[in-house]
C-alpha atoms as a PDB file:
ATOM      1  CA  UNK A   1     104.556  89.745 109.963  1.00  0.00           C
ATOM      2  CA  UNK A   2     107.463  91.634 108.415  1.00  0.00           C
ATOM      3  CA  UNK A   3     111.146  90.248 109.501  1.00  0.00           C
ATOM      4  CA  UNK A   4     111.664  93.136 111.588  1.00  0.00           C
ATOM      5  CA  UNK A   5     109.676  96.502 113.176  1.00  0.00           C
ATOM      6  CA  UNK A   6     110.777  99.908 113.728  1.00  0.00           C
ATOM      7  CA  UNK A   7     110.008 100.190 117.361  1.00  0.00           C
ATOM      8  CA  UNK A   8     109.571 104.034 119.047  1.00  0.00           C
ATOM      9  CA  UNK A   9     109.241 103.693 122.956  1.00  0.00           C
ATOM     10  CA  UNK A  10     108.434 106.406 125.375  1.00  0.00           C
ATOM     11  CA  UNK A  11     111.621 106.670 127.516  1.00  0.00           C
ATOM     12  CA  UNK A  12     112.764 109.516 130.129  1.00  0.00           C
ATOM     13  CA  UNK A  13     116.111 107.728 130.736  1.00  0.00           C
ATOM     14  CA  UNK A  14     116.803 105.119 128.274  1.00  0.00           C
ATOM     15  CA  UNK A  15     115.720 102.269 130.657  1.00  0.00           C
ATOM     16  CA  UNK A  16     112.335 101.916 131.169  1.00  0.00           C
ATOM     17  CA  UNK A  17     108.809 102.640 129.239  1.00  0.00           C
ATOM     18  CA  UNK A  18     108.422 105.092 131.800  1.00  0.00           C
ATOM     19  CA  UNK A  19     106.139 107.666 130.182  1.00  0.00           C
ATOM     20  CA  UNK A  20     102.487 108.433 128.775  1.00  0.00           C
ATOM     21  CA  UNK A  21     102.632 108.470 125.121  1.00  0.00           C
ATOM     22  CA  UNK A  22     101.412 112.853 125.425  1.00  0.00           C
ATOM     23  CA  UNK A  23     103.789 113.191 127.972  1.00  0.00           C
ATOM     24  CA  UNK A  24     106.885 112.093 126.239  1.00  0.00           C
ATOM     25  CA  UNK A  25     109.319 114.701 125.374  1.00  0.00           C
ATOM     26  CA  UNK A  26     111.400 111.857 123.371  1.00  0.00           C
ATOM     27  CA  UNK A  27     111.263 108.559 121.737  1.00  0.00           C
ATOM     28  CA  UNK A  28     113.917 106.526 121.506  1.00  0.00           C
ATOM     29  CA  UNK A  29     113.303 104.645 117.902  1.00  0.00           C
ATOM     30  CA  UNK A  30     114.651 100.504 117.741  1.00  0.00           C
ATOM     31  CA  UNK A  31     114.828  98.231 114.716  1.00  0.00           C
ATOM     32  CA  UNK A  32     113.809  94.788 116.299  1.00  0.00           C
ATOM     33  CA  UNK A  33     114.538  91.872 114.726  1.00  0.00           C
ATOM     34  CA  UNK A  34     114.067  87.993 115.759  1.00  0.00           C
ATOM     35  CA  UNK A  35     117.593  87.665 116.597  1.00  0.00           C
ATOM     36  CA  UNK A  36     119.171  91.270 116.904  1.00  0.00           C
ATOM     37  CA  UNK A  37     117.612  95.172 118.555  1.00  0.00           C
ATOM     38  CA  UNK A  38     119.144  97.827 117.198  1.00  0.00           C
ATOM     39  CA  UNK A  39     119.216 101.896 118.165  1.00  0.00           C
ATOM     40  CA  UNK A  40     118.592 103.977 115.807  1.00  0.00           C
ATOM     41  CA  UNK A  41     118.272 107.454 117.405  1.00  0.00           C
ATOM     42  CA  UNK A  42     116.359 109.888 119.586  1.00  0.00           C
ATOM     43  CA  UNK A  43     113.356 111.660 118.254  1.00  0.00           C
ATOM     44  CA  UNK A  44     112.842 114.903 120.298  1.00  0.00           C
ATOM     45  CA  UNK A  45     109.336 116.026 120.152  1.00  0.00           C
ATOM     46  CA  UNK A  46     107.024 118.214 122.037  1.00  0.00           C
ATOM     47  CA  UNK A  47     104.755 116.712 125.099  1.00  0.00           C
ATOM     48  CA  UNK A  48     101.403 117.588 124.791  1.00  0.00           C
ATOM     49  CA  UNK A  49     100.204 119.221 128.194  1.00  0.00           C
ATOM     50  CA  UNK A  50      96.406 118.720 127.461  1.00  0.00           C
ATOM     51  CA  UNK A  51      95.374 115.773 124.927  1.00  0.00           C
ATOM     52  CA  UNK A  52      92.411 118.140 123.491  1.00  0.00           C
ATOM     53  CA  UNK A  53      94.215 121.491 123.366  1.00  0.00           C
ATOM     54  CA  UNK A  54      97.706 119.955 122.275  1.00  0.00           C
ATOM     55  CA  UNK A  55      95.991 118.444 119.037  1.00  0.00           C
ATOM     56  CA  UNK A  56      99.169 120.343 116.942  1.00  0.00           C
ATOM     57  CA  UNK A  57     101.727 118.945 119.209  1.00  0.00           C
ATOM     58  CA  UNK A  58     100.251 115.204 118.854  1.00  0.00           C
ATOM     59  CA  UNK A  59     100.261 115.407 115.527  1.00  0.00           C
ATOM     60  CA  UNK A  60     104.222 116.343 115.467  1.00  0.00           C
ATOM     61  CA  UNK A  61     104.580 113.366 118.206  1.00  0.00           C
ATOM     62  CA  UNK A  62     103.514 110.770 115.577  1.00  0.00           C
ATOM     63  CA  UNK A  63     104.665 112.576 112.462  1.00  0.00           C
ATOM     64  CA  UNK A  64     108.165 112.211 114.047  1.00  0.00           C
ATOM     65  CA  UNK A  65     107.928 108.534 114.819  1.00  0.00           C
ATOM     66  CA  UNK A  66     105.729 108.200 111.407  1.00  0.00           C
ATOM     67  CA  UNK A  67     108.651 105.447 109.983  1.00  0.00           C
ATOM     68  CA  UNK A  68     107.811 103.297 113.217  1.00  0.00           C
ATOM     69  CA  UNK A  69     104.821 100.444 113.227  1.00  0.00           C
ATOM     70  CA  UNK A  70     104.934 100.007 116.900  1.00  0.00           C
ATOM     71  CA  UNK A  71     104.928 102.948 119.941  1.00  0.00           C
ATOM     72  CA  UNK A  72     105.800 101.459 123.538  1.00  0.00           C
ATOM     73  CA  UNK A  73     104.623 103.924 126.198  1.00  0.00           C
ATOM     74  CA  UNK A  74     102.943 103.930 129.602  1.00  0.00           C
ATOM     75  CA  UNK A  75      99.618 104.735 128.053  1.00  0.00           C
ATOM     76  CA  UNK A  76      98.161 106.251 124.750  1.00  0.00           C
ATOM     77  CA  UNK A  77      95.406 107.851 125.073  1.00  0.00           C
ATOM     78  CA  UNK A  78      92.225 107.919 122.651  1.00  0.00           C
ATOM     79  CA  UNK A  79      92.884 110.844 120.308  1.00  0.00           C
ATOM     80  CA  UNK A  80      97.289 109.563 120.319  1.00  0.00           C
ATOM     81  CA  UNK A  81      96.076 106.061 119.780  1.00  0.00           C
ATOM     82  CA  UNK A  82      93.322 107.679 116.974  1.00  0.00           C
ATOM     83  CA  UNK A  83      96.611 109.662 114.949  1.00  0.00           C
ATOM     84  CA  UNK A  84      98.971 106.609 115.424  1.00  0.00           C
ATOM     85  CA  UNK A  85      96.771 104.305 113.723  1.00  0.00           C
ATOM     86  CA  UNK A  86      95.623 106.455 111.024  1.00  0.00           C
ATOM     87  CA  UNK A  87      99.790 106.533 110.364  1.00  0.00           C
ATOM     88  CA  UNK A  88      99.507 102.768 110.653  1.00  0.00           C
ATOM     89  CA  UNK A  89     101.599 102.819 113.837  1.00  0.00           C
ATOM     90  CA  UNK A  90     100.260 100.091 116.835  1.00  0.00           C
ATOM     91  CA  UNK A  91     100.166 101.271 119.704  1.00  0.00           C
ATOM     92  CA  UNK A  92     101.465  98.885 123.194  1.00  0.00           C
ATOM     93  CA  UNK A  93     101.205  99.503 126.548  1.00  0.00           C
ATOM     94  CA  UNK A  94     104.103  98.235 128.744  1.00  0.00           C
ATOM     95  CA  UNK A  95     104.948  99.650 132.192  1.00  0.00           C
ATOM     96  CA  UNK A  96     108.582  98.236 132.680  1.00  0.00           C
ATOM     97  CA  UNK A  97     111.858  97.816 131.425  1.00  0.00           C
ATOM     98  CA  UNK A  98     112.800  98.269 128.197  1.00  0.00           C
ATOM     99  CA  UNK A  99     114.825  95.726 127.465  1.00  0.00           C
ATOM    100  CA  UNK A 100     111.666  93.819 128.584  1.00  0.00           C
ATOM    101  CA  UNK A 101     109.321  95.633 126.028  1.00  0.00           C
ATOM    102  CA  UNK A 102     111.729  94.896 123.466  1.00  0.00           C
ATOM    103  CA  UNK A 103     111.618  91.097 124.011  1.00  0.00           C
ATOM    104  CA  UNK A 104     107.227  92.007 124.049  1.00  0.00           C
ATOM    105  CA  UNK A 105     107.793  93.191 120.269  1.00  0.00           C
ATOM    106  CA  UNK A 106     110.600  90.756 119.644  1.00  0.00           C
ATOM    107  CA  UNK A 107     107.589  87.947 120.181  1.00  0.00           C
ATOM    108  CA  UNK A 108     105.345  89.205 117.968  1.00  0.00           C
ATOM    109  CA  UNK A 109     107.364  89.244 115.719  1.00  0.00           C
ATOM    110  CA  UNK A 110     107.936  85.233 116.317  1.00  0.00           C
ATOM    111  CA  UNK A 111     104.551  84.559 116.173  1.00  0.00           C
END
């Protein structure tokens, strides 16, 4: 495990994991380290309306987060979680805070 991960998480306010992977309009983008989280910036991207018909738009999504190796959102569906791992980008699930997603990531990274 590397000594730290470029984290992007799906975020409509800057507090919570809040959206679906397609229907974020943002990421905000974290280095996470065992003893430190850092912000980097905000990634503004497209939402996809339609996971099939949006196939442009999801690739922008994960081109734009393509320096990350983890995504924290809502959900991901099948062809977002198909694009982020062929960009060797994991892909976690966490309804909540996310200060409390953060730790999630910070835990792998202790393990």
């Amino acid at each position: 495990m590397p000594e730290n991960l470029r984290v992007a998480v799906a975020s409509s306010q800057g507090k919570s994991v809040d959206l679906h992977f397609g229907h974020a309009d943002q990421f905000l983008v974290f280095d996470v380290a065992a003893n430190r989280v850092e912000f980097i910036d905000t990634r503004h991207v497209r939402a996809v309306e339609d996971d099939l018909e949006g196939v442009e738009d999801l690739d922008l999504a994960v081109e734009s987060i393509g320096d990350c190796q983890v995504v924290l959102s809502m959900r991901a569906g099948p062809h977002a979680q198909e694009r982020l791992l062929k960009h060797g980008i994991r892909s976690i699930e966490h309804a909540g805070t996310l200060i409390a997603g953060l730790t999630e990531v910070r835990s792998m990274l202790a393990a």
